[in-house]
PDB file of N, CA and C in Angstrom:
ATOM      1  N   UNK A   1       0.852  -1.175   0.000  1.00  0.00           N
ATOM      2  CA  UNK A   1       0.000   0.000   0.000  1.00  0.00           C
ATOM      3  C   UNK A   1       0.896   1.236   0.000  1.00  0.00           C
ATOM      4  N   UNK A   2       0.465   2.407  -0.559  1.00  0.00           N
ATOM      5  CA  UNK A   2       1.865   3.201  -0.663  1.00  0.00           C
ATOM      6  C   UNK A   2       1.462   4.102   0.724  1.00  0.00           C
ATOM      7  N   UNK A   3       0.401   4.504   1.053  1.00  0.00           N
ATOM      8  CA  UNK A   3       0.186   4.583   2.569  1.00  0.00           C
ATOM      9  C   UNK A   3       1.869   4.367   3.384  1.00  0.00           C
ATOM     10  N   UNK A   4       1.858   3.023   3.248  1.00  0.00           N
ATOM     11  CA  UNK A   4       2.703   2.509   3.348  1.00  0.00           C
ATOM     12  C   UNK A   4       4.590   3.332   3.657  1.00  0.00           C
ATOM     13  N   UNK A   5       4.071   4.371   3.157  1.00  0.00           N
ATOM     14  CA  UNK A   5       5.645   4.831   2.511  1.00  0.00           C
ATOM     15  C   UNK A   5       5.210   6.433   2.577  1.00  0.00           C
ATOM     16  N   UNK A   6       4.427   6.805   2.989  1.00  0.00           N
ATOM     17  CA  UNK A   6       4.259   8.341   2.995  1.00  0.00           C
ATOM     18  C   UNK A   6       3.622   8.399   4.438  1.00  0.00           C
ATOM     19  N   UNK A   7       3.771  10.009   4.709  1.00  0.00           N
ATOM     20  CA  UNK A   7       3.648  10.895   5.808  1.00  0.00           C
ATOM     21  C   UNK A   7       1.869  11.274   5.574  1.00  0.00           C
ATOM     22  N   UNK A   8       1.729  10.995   6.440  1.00  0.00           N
ATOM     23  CA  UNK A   8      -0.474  11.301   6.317  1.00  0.00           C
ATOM     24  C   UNK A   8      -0.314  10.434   5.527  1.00  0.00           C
ATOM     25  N   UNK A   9      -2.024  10.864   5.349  1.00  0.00           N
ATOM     26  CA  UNK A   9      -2.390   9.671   4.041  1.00  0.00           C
ATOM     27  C   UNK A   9      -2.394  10.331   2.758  1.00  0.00           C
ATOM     28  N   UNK A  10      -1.971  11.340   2.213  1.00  0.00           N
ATOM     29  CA  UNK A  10      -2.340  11.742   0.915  1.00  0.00           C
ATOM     30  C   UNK A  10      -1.328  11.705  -0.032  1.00  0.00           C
ATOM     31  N   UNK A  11      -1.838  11.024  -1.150  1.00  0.00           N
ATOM     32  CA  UNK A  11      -1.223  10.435  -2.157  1.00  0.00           C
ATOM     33  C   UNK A  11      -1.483  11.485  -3.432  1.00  0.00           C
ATOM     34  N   UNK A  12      -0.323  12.152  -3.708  1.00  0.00           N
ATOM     35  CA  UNK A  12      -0.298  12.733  -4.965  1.00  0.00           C
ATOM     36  C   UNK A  12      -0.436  12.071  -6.182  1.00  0.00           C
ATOM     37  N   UNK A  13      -1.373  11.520  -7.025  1.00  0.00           N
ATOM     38  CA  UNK A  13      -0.604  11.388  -8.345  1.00  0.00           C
ATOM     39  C   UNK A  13      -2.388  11.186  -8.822  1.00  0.00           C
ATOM     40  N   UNK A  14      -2.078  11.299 -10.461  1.00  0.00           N
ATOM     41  CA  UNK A  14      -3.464  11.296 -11.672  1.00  0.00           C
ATOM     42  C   UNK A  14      -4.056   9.801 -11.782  1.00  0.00           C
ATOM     43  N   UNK A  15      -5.399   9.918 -11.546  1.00  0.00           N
ATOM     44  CA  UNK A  15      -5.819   8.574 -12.548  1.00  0.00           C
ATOM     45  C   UNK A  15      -5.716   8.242 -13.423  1.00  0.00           C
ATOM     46  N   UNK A  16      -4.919   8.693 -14.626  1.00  0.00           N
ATOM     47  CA  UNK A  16      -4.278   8.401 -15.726  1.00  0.00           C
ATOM     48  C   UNK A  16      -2.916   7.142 -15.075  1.00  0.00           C
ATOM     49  N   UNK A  17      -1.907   7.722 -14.113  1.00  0.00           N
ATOM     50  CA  UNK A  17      -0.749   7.362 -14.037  1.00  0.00           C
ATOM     51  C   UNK A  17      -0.941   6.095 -13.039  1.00  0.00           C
ATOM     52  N   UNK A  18      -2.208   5.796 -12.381  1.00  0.00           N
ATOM     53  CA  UNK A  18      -2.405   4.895 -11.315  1.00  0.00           C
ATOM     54  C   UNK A  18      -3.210   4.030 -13.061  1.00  0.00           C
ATOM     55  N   UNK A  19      -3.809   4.340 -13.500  1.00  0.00           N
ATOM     56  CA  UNK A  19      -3.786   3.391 -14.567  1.00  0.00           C
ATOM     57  C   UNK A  19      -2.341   2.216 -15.568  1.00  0.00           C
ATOM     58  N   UNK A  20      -2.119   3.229 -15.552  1.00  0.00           N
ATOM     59  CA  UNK A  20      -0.687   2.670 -16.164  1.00  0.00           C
ATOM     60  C   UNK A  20      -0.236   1.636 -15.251  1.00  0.00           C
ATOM     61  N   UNK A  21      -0.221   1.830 -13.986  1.00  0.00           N
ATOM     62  CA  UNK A  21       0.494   1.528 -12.637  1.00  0.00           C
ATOM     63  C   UNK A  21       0.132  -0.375 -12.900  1.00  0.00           C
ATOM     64  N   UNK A  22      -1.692  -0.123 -12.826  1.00  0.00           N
ATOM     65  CA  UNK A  22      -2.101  -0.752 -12.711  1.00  0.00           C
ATOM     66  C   UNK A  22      -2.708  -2.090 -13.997  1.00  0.00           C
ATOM     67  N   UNK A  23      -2.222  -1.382 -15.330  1.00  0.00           N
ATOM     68  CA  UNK A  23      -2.348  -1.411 -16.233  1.00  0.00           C
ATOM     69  C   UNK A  23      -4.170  -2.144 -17.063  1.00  0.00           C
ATOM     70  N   UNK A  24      -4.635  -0.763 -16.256  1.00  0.00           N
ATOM     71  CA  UNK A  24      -6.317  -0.909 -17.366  1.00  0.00           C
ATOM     72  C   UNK A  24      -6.166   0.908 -17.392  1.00  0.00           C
ATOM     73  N   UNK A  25      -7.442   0.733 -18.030  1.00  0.00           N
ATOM     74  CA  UNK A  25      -7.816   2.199 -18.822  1.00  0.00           C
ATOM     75  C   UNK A  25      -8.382   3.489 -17.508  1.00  0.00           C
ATOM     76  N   UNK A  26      -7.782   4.373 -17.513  1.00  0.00           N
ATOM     77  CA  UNK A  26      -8.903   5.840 -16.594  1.00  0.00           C
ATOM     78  C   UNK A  26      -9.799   5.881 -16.045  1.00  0.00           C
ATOM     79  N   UNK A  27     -10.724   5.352 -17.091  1.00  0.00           N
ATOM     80  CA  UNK A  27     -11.759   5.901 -16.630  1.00  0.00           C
ATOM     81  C   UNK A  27     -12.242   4.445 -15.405  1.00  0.00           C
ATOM     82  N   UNK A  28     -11.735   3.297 -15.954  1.00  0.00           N
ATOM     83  CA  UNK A  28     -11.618   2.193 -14.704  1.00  0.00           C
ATOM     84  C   UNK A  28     -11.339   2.458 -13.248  1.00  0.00           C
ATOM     85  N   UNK A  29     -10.187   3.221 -12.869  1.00  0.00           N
ATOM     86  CA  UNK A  29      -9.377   3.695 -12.220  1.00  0.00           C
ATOM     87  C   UNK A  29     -10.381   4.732 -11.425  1.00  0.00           C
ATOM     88  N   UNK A  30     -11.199   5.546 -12.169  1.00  0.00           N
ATOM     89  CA  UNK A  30     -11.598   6.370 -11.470  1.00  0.00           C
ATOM     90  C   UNK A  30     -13.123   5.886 -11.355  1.00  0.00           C
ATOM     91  N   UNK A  31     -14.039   5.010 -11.500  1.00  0.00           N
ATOM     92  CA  UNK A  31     -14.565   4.308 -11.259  1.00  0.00           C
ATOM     93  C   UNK A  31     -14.772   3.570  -9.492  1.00  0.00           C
ATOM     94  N   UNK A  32     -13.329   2.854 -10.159  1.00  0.00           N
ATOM     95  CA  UNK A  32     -13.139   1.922  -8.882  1.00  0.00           C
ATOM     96  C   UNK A  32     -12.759   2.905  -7.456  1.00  0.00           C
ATOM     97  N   UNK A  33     -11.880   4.701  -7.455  1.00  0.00           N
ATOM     98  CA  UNK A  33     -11.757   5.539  -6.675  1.00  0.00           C
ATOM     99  C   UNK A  33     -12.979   6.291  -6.617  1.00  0.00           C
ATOM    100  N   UNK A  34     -14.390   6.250  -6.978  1.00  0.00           N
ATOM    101  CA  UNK A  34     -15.693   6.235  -6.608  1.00  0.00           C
ATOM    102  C   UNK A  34     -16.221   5.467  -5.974  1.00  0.00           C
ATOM    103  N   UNK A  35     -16.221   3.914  -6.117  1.00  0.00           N
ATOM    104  CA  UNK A  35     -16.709   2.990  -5.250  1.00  0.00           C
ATOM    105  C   UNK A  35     -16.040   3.143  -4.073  1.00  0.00           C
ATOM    106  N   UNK A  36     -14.841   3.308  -4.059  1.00  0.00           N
ATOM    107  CA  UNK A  36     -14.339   3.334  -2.440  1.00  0.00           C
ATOM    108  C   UNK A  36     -14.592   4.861  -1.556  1.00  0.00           C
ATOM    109  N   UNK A  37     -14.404   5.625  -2.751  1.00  0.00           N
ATOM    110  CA  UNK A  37     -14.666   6.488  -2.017  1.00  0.00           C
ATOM    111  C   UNK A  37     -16.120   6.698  -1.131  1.00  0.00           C
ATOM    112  N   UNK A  38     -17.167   6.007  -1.853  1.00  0.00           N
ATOM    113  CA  UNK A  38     -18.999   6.315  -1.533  1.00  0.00           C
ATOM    114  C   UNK A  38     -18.909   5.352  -0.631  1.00  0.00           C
ATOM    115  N   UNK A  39     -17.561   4.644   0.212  1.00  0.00           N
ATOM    116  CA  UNK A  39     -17.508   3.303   1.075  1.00  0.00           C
ATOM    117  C   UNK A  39     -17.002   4.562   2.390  1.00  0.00           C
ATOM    118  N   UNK A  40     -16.260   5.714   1.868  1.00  0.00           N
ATOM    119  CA  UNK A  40     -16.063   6.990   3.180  1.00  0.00           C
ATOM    120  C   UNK A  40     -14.512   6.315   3.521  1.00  0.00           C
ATOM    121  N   UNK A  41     -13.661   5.283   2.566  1.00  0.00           N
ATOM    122  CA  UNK A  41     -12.720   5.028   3.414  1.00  0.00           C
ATOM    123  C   UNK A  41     -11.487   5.992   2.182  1.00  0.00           C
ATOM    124  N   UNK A  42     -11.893   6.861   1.457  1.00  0.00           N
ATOM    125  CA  UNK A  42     -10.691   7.668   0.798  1.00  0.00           C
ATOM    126  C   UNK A  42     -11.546   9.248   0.083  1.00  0.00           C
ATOM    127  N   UNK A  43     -10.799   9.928   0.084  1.00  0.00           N
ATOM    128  CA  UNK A  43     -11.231  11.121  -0.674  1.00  0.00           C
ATOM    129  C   UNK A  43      -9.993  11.679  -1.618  1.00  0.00           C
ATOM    130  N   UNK A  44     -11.339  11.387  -3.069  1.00  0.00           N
ATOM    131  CA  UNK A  44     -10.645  11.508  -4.051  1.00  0.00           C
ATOM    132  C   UNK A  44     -10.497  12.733  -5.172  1.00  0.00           C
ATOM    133  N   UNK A  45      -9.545  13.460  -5.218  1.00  0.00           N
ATOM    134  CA  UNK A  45     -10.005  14.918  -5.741  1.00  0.00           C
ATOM    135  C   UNK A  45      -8.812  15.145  -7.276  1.00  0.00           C
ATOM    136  N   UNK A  46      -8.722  15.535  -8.016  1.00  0.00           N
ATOM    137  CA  UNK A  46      -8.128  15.442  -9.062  1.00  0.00           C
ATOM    138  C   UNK A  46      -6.340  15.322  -8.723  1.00  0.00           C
ATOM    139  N   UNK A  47      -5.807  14.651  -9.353  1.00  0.00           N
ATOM    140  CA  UNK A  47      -4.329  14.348  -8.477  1.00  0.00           C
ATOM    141  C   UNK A  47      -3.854  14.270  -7.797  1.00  0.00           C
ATOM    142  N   UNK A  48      -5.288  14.046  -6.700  1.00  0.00           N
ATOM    143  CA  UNK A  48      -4.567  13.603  -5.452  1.00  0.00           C
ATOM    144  C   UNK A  48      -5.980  12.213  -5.026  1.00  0.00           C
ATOM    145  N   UNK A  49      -5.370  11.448  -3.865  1.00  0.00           N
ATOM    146  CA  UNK A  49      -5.871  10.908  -3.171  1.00  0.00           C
ATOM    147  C   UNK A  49      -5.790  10.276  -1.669  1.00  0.00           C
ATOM    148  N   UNK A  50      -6.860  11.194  -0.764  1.00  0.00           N
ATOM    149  CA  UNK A  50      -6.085  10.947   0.528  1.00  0.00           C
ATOM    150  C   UNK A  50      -6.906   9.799   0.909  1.00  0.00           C
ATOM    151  N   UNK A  51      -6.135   9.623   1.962  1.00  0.00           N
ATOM    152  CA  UNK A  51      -6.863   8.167   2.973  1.00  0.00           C
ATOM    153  C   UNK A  51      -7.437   8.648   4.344  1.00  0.00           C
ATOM    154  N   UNK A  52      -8.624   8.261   3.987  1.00  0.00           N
ATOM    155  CA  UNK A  52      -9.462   8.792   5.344  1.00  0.00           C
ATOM    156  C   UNK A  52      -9.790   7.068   6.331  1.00  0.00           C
ATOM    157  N   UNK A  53      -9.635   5.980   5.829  1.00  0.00           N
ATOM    158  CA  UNK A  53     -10.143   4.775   6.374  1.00  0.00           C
ATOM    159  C   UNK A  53      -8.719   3.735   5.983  1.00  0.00           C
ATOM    160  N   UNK A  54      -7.543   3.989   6.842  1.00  0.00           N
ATOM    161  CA  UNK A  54      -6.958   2.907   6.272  1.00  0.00           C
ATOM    162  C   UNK A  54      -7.368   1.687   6.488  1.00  0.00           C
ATOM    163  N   UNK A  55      -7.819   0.629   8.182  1.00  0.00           N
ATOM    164  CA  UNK A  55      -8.167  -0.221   8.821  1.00  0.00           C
ATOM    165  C   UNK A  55      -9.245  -0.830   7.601  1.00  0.00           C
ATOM    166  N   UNK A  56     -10.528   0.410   6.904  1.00  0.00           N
ATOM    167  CA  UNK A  56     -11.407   0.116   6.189  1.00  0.00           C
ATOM    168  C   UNK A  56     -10.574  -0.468   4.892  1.00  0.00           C
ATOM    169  N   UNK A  57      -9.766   0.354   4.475  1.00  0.00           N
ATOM    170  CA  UNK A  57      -9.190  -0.803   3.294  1.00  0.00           C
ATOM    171  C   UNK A  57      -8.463  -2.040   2.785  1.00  0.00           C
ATOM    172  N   UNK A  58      -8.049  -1.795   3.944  1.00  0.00           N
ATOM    173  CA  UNK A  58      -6.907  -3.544   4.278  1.00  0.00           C
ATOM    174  C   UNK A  58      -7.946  -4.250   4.441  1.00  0.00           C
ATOM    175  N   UNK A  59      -9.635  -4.354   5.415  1.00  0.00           N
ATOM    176  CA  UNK A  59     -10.784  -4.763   4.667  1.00  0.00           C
ATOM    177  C   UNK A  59     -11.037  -5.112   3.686  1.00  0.00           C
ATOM    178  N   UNK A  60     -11.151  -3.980   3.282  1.00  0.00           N
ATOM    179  CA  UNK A  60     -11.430  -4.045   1.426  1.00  0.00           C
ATOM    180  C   UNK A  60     -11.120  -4.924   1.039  1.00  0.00           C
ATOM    181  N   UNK A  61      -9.401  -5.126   1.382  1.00  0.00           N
ATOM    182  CA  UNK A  61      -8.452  -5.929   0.402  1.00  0.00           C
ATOM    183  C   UNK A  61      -9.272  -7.688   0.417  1.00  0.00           C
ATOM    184  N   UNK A  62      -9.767  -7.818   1.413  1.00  0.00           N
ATOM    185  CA  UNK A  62      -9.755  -9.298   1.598  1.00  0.00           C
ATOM    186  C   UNK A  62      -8.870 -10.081   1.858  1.00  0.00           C
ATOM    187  N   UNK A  63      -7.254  -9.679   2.360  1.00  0.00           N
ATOM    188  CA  UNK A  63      -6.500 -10.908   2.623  1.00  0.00           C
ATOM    189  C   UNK A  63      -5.622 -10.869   1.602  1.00  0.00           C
ATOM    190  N   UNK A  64      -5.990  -9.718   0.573  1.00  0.00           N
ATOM    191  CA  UNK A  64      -4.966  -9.567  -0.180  1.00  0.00           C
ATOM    192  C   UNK A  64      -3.408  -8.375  -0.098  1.00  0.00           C
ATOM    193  N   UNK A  65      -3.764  -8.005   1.349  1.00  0.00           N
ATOM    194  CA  UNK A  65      -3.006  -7.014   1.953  1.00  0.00           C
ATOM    195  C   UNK A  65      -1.826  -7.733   3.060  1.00  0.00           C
ATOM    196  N   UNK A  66      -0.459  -7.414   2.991  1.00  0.00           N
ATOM    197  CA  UNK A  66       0.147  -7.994   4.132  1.00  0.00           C
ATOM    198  C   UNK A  66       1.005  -8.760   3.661  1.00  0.00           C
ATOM    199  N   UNK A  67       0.803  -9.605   2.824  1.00  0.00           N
ATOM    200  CA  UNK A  67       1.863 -10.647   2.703  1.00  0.00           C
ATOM    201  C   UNK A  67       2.933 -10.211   1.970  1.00  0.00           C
ATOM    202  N   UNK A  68       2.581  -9.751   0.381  1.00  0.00           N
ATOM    203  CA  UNK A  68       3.395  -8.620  -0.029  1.00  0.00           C
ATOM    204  C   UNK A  68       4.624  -7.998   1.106  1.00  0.00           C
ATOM    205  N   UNK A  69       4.063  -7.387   1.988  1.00  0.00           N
ATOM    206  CA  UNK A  69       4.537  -5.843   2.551  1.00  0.00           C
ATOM    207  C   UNK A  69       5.581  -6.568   3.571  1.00  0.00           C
ATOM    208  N   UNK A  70       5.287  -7.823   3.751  1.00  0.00           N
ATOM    209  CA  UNK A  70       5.616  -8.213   5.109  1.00  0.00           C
ATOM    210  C   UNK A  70       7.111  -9.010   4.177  1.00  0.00           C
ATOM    211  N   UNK A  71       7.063  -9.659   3.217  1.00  0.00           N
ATOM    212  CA  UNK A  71       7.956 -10.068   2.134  1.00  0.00           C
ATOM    213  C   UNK A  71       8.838  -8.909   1.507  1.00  0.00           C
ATOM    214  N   UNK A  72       8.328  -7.477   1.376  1.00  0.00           N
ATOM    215  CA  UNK A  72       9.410  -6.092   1.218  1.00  0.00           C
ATOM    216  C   UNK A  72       9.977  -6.630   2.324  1.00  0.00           C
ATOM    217  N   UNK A  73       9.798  -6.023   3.300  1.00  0.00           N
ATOM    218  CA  UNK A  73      10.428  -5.736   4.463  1.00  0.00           C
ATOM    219  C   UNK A  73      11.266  -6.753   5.296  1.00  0.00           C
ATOM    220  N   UNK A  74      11.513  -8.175   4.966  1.00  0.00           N
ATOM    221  CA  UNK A  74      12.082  -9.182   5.050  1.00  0.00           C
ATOM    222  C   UNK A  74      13.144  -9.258   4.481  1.00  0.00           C
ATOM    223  N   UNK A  75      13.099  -8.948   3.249  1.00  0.00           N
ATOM    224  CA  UNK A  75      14.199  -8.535   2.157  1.00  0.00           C
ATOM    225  C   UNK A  75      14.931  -7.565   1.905  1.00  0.00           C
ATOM    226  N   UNK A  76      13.991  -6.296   1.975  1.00  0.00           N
ATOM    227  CA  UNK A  76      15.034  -4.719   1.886  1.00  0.00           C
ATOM    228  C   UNK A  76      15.111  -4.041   3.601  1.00  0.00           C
ATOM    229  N   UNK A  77      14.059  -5.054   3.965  1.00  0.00           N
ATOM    230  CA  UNK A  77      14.433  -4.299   5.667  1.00  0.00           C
ATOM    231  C   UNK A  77      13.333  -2.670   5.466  1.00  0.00           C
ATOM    232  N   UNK A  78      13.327  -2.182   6.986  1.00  0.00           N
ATOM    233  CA  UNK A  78      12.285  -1.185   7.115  1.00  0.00           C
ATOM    234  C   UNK A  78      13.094   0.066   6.137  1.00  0.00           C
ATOM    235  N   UNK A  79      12.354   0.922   6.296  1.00  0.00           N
ATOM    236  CA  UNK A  79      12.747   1.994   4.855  1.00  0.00           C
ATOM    237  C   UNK A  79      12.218   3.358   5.931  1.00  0.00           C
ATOM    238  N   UNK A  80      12.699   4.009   5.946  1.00  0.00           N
ATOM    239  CA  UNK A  80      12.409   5.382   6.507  1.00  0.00           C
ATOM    240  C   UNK A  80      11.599   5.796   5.129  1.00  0.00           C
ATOM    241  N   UNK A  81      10.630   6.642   6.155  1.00  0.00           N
ATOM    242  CA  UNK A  81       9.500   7.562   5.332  1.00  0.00           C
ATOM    243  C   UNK A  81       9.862   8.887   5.332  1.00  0.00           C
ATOM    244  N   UNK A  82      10.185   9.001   3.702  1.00  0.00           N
ATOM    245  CA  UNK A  82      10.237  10.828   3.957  1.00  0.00           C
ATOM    246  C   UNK A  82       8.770  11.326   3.803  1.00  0.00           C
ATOM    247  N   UNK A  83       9.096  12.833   3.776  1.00  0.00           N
ATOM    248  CA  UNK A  83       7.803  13.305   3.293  1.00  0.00           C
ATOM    249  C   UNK A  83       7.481  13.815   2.089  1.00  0.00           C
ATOM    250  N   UNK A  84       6.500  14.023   1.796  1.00  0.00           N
ATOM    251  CA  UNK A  84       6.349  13.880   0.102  1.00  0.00           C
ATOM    252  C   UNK A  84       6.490  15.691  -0.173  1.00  0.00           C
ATOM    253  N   UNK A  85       7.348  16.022  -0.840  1.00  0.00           N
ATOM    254  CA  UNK A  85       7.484  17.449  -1.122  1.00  0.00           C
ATOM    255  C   UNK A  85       6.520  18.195  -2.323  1.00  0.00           C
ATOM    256  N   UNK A  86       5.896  18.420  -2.842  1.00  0.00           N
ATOM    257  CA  UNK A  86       4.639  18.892  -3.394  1.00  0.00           C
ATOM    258  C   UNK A  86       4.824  20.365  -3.566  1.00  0.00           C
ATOM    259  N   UNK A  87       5.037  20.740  -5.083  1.00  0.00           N
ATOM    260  CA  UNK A  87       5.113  22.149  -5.429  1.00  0.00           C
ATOM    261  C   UNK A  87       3.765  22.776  -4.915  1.00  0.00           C
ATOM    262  N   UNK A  88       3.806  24.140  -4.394  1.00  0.00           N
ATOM    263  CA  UNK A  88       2.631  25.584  -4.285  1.00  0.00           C
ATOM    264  C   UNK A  88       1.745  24.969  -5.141  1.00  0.00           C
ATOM    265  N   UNK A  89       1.907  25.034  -6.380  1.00  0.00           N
ATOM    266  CA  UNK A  89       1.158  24.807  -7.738  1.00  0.00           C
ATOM    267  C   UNK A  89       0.371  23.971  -7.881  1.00  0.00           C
ATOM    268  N   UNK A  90       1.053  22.660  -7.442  1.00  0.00           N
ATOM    269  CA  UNK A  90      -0.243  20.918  -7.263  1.00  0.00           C
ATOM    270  C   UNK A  90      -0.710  21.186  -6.216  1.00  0.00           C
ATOM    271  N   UNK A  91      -0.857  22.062  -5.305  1.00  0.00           N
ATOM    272  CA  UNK A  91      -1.739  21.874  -4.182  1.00  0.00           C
ATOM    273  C   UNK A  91      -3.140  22.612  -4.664  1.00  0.00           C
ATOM    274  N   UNK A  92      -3.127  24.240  -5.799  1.00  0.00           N
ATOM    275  CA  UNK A  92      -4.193  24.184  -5.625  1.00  0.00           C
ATOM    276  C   UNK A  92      -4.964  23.891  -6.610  1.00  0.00           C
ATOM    277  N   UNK A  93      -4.441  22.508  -7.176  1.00  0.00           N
ATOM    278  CA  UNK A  93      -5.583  21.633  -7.861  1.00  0.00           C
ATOM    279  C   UNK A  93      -6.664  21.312  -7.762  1.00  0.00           C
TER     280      UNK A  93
END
Protein backbone atom coordinates (compact mmCIF):
# COMPACT_ATOMS: atom_id res chain seq x y z
CA UNK A 1 0.00 0.00 0.00
CA UNK A 2 1.87 3.20 -0.66
CA UNK A 3 0.19 4.58 2.57
CA UNK A 4 2.70 2.51 3.35
CA UNK A 5 5.65 4.83 2.51
CA UNK A 6 4.26 8.34 2.99
CA UNK A 7 3.65 10.90 5.81
CA UNK A 8 -0.47 11.30 6.32
CA UNK A 9 -2.39 9.67 4.04
CA UNK A 10 -2.34 11.74 0.92
CA UNK A 11 -1.22 10.43 -2.16
CA UNK A 12 -0.30 12.73 -4.97
CA UNK A 13 -0.60 11.39 -8.35
CA UNK A 14 -3.46 11.30 -11.67
CA UNK A 15 -5.82 8.57 -12.55
CA UNK A 16 -4.28 8.40 -15.73
CA UNK A 17 -0.75 7.36 -14.04
CA UNK A 18 -2.41 4.90 -11.32
CA UNK A 19 -3.79 3.39 -14.57
CA UNK A 20 -0.69 2.67 -16.16
CA UNK A 21 0.49 1.53 -12.64
CA UNK A 22 -2.10 -0.75 -12.71
CA UNK A 23 -2.35 -1.41 -16.23
CA UNK A 24 -6.32 -0.91 -17.37
CA UNK A 25 -7.82 2.20 -18.82
CA UNK A 26 -8.90 5.84 -16.59
CA UNK A 27 -11.76 5.90 -16.63
CA UNK A 28 -11.62 2.19 -14.70
CA UNK A 29 -9.38 3.70 -12.22
CA UNK A 30 -11.60 6.37 -11.47
CA UNK A 31 -14.56 4.31 -11.26
CA UNK A 32 -13.14 1.92 -8.88
CA UNK A 33 -11.76 5.54 -6.67
CA UNK A 34 -15.69 6.24 -6.61
CA UNK A 35 -16.71 2.99 -5.25
CA UNK A 36 -14.34 3.33 -2.44
CA UNK A 37 -14.67 6.49 -2.02
CA UNK A 38 -19.00 6.31 -1.53
CA UNK A 39 -17.51 3.30 1.07
CA UNK A 40 -16.06 6.99 3.18
CA UNK A 41 -12.72 5.03 3.41
CA UNK A 42 -10.69 7.67 0.80
CA UNK A 43 -11.23 11.12 -0.67
CA UNK A 44 -10.64 11.51 -4.05
CA UNK A 45 -10.01 14.92 -5.74
CA UNK A 46 -8.13 15.44 -9.06
CA UNK A 47 -4.33 14.35 -8.48
CA UNK A 48 -4.57 13.60 -5.45
CA UNK A 49 -5.87 10.91 -3.17
CA UNK A 50 -6.09 10.95 0.53
CA UNK A 51 -6.86 8.17 2.97
CA UNK A 52 -9.46 8.79 5.34
CA UNK A 53 -10.14 4.77 6.37
CA UNK A 54 -6.96 2.91 6.27
CA UNK A 55 -8.17 -0.22 8.82
CA UNK A 56 -11.41 0.12 6.19
CA UNK A 57 -9.19 -0.80 3.29
CA UNK A 58 -6.91 -3.54 4.28
CA UNK A 59 -10.78 -4.76 4.67
CA UNK A 60 -11.43 -4.04 1.43
CA UNK A 61 -8.45 -5.93 0.40
CA UNK A 62 -9.76 -9.30 1.60
CA UNK A 63 -6.50 -10.91 2.62
CA UNK A 64 -4.97 -9.57 -0.18
CA UNK A 65 -3.01 -7.01 1.95
CA UNK A 66 0.15 -7.99 4.13
CA UNK A 67 1.86 -10.65 2.70
CA UNK A 68 3.40 -8.62 -0.03
CA UNK A 69 4.54 -5.84 2.55
CA UNK A 70 5.62 -8.21 5.11
CA UNK A 71 7.96 -10.07 2.13
CA UNK A 72 9.41 -6.09 1.22
CA UNK A 73 10.43 -5.74 4.46
CA UNK A 74 12.08 -9.18 5.05
CA UNK A 75 14.20 -8.53 2.16
CA UNK A 76 15.03 -4.72 1.89
CA UNK A 77 14.43 -4.30 5.67
CA UNK A 78 12.28 -1.18 7.11
CA UNK A 79 12.75 1.99 4.86
CA UNK A 80 12.41 5.38 6.51
CA UNK A 81 9.50 7.56 5.33
CA UNK A 82 10.24 10.83 3.96
CA UNK A 83 7.80 13.30 3.29
CA UNK A 84 6.35 13.88 0.10
CA UNK A 85 7.48 17.45 -1.12
CA UNK A 86 4.64 18.89 -3.39
CA UNK A 87 5.11 22.15 -5.43
CA UNK A 88 2.63 25.58 -4.28
CA UNK A 89 1.16 24.81 -7.74
CA UNK A 90 -0.24 20.92 -7.26
CA UNK A 91 -1.74 21.87 -4.18
CA UNK A 92 -4.19 24.18 -5.63
CA UNK A 93 -5.58 21.63 -7.86
Amino acid sequence: MCDDRLVGGRLVIAHEYLGVMLGVRRPGVTVALQVIEGRGLIQSRRGEVVISDRKGLINLANGSYGDSEAEYRRVVGEIEIQPQIVPQRELSL
